[in-house]
C-alpha atoms as a PDB file:
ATOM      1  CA  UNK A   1     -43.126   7.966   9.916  1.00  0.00           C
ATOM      2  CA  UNK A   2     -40.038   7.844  12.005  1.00  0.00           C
ATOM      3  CA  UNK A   3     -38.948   4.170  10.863  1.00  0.00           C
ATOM      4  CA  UNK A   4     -39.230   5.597   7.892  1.00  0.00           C
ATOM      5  CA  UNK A   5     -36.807   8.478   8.314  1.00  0.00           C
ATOM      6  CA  UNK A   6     -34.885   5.876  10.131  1.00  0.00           C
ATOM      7  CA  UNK A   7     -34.547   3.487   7.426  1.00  0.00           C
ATOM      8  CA  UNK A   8     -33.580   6.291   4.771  1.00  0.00           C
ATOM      9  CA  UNK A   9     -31.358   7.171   7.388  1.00  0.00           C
ATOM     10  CA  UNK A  10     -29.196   4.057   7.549  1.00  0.00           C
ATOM     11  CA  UNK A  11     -29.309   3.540   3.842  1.00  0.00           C
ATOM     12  CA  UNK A  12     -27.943   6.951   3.250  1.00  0.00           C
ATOM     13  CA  UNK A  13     -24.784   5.994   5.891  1.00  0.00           C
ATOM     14  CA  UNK A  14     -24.579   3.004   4.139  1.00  0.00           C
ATOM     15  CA  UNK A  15     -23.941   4.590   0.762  1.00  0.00           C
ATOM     16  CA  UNK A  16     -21.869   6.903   2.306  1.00  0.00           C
ATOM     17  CA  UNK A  17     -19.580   3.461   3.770  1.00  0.00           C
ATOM     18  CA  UNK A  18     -19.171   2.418   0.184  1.00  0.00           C
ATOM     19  CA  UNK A  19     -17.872   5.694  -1.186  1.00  0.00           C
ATOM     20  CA  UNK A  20     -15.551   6.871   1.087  1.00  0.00           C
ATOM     21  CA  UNK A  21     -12.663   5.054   0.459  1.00  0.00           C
ATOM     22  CA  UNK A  22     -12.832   6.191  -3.677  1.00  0.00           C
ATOM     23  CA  UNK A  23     -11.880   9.394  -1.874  1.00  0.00           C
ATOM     24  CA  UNK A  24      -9.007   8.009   0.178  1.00  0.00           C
ATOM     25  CA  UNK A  25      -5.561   9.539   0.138  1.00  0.00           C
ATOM     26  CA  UNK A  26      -2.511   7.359  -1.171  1.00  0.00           C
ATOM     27  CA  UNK A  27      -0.477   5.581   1.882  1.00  0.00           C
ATOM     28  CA  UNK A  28       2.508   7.228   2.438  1.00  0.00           C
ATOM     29  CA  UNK A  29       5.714   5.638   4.241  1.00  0.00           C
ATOM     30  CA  UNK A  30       9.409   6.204   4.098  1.00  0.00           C
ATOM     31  CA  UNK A  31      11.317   3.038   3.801  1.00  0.00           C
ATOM     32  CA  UNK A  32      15.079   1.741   4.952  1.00  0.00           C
ATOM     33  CA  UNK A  33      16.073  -0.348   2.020  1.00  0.00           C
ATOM     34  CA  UNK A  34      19.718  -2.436   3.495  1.00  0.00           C
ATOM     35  CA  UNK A  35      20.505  -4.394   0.421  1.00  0.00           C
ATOM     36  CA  UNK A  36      19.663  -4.160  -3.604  1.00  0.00           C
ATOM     37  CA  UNK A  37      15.919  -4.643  -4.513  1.00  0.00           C
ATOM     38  CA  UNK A  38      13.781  -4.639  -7.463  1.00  0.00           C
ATOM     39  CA  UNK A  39      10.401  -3.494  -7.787  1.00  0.00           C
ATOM     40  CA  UNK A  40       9.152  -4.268 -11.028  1.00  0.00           C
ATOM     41  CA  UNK A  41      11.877  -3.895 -13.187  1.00  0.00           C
ATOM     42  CA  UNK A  42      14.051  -1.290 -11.503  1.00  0.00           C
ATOM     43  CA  UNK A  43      16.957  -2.252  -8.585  1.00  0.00           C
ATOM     44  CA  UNK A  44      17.133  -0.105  -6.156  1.00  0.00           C
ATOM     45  CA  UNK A  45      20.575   0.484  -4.217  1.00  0.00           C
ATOM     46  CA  UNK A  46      20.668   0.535  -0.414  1.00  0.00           C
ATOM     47  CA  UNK A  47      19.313   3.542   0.918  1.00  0.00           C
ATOM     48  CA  UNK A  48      15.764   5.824   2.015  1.00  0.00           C
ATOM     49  CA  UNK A  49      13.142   5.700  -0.467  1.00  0.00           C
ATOM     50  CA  UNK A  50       9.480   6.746   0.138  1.00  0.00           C
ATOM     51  CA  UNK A  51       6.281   4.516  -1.063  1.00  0.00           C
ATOM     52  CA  UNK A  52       3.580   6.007  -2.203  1.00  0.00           C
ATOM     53  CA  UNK A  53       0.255   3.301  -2.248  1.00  0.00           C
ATOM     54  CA  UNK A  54      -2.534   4.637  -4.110  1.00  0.00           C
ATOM     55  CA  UNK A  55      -4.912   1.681  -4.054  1.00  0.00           C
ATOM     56  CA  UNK A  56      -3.080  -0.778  -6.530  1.00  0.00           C
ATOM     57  CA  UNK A  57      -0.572   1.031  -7.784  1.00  0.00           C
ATOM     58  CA  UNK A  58       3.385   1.785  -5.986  1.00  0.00           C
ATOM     59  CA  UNK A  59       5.600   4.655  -6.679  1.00  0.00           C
ATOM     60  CA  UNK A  60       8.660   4.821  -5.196  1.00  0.00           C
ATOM     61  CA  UNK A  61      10.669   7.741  -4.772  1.00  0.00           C
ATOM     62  CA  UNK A  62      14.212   8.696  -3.919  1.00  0.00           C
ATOM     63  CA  UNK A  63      14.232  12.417  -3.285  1.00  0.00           C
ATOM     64  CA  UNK A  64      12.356  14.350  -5.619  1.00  0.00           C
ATOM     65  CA  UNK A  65      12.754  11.436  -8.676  1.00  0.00           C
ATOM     66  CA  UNK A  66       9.903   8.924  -8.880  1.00  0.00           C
ATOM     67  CA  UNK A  67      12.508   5.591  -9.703  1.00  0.00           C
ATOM     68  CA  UNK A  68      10.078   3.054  -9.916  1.00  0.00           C
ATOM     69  CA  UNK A  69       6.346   1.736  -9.996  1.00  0.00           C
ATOM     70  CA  UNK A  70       5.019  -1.198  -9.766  1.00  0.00           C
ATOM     71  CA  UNK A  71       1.376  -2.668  -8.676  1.00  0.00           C
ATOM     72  CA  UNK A  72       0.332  -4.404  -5.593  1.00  0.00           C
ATOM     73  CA  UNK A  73      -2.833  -5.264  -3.337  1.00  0.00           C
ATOM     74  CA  UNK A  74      -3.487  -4.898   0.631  1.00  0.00           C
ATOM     75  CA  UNK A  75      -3.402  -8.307   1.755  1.00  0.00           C
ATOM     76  CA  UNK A  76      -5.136  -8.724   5.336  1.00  0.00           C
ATOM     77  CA  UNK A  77      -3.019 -10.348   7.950  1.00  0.00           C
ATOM     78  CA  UNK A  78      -3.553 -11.803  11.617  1.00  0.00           C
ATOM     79  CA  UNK A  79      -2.093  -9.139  13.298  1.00  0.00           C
ATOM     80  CA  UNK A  80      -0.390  -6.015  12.280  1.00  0.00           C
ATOM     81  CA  UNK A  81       3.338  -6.158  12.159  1.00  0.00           C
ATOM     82  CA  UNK A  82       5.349  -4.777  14.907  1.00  0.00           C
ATOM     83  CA  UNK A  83       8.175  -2.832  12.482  1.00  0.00           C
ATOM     84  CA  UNK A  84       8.547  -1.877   9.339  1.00  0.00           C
ATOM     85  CA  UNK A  85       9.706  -4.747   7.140  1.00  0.00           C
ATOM     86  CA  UNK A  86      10.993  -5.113   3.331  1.00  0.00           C
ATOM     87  CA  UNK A  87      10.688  -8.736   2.528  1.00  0.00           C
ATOM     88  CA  UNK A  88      12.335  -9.765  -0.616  1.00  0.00           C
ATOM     89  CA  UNK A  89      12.561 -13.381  -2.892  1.00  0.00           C
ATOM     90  CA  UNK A  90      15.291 -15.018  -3.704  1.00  0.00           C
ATOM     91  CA  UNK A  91      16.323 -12.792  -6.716  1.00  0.00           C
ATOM     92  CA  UNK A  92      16.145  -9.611  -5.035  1.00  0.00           C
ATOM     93  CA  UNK A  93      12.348  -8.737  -5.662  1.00  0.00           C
ATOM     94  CA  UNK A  94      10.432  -7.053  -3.281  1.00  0.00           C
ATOM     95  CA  UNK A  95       7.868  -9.707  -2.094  1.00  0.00           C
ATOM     96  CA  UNK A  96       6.171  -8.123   0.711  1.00  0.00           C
ATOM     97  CA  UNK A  97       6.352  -4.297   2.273  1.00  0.00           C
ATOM     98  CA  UNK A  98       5.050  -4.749   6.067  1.00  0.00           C
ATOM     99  CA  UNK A  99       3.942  -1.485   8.663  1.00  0.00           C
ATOM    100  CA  UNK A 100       2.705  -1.411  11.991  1.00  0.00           C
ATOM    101  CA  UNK A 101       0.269   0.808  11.375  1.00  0.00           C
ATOM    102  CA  UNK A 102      -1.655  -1.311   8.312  1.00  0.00           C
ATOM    103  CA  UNK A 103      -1.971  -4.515   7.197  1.00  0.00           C
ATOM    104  CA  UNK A 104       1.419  -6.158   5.180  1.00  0.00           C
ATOM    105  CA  UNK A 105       0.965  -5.081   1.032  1.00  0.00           C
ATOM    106  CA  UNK A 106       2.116  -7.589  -0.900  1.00  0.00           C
ATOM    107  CA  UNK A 107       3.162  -6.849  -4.802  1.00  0.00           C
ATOM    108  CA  UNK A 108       1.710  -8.504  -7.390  1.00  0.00           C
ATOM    109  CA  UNK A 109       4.362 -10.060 -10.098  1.00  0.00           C
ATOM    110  CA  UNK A 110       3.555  -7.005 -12.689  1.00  0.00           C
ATOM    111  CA  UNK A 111       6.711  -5.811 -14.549  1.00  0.00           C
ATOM    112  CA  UNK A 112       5.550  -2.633 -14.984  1.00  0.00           C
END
């Protein structure tokens, strides 16, 4: 009887693994943009935007205005990076937005 309750025990948790992160809250982070970028098809001028992650997709907002969107993925990395970091390719796109507290996300080559 008690294996029993154990076993519907640990299946129950292990439901509850699966579904908690369709309940997660976006990923929020201000970011120091130092030179023009795009992100999807908008440039952004130099300045303080804030990124909004909500599993795939990007917002990006300066002030109150949303200014662009785009879609990306989590990529998992060796270690977590030590700063925050823009990377961008050659023409100006942004490749790669890195933060110490979670892994590096990466943005897929959507236009949107």
């Amino acid at each position: 009887m008690k294996s029993n309750s154990l076993v519907r025990t640990a299946a129950l948790l292990g439901v509850l693994c699966l579904a908690v992160p369709v309940f997660a809250k976006p990923f929020v982070k201000t970011i120091n943009i130092t030179q023009a970028a795009k992100v999807g098809q908008v440039t952004l001028q130099a300045g303080e935007y804030r990124l909004s992650i909500d599993g795939n997709k990007v917002s990006v907002q300066h002030g109150k205005d949303q200014v662009a969107q785009s879609e990306g993925r989590w990529e998992e990395r060796d270690r977590k990076s030590d700063y925050d970091a823009v990377l961008l390719g050659e023409n100006g796109q942004v490749k790669e937005v890195r933060f110490p507290v979670r892994s590096a996300y990466s943005y897929s080559a959507s236009s949107s």
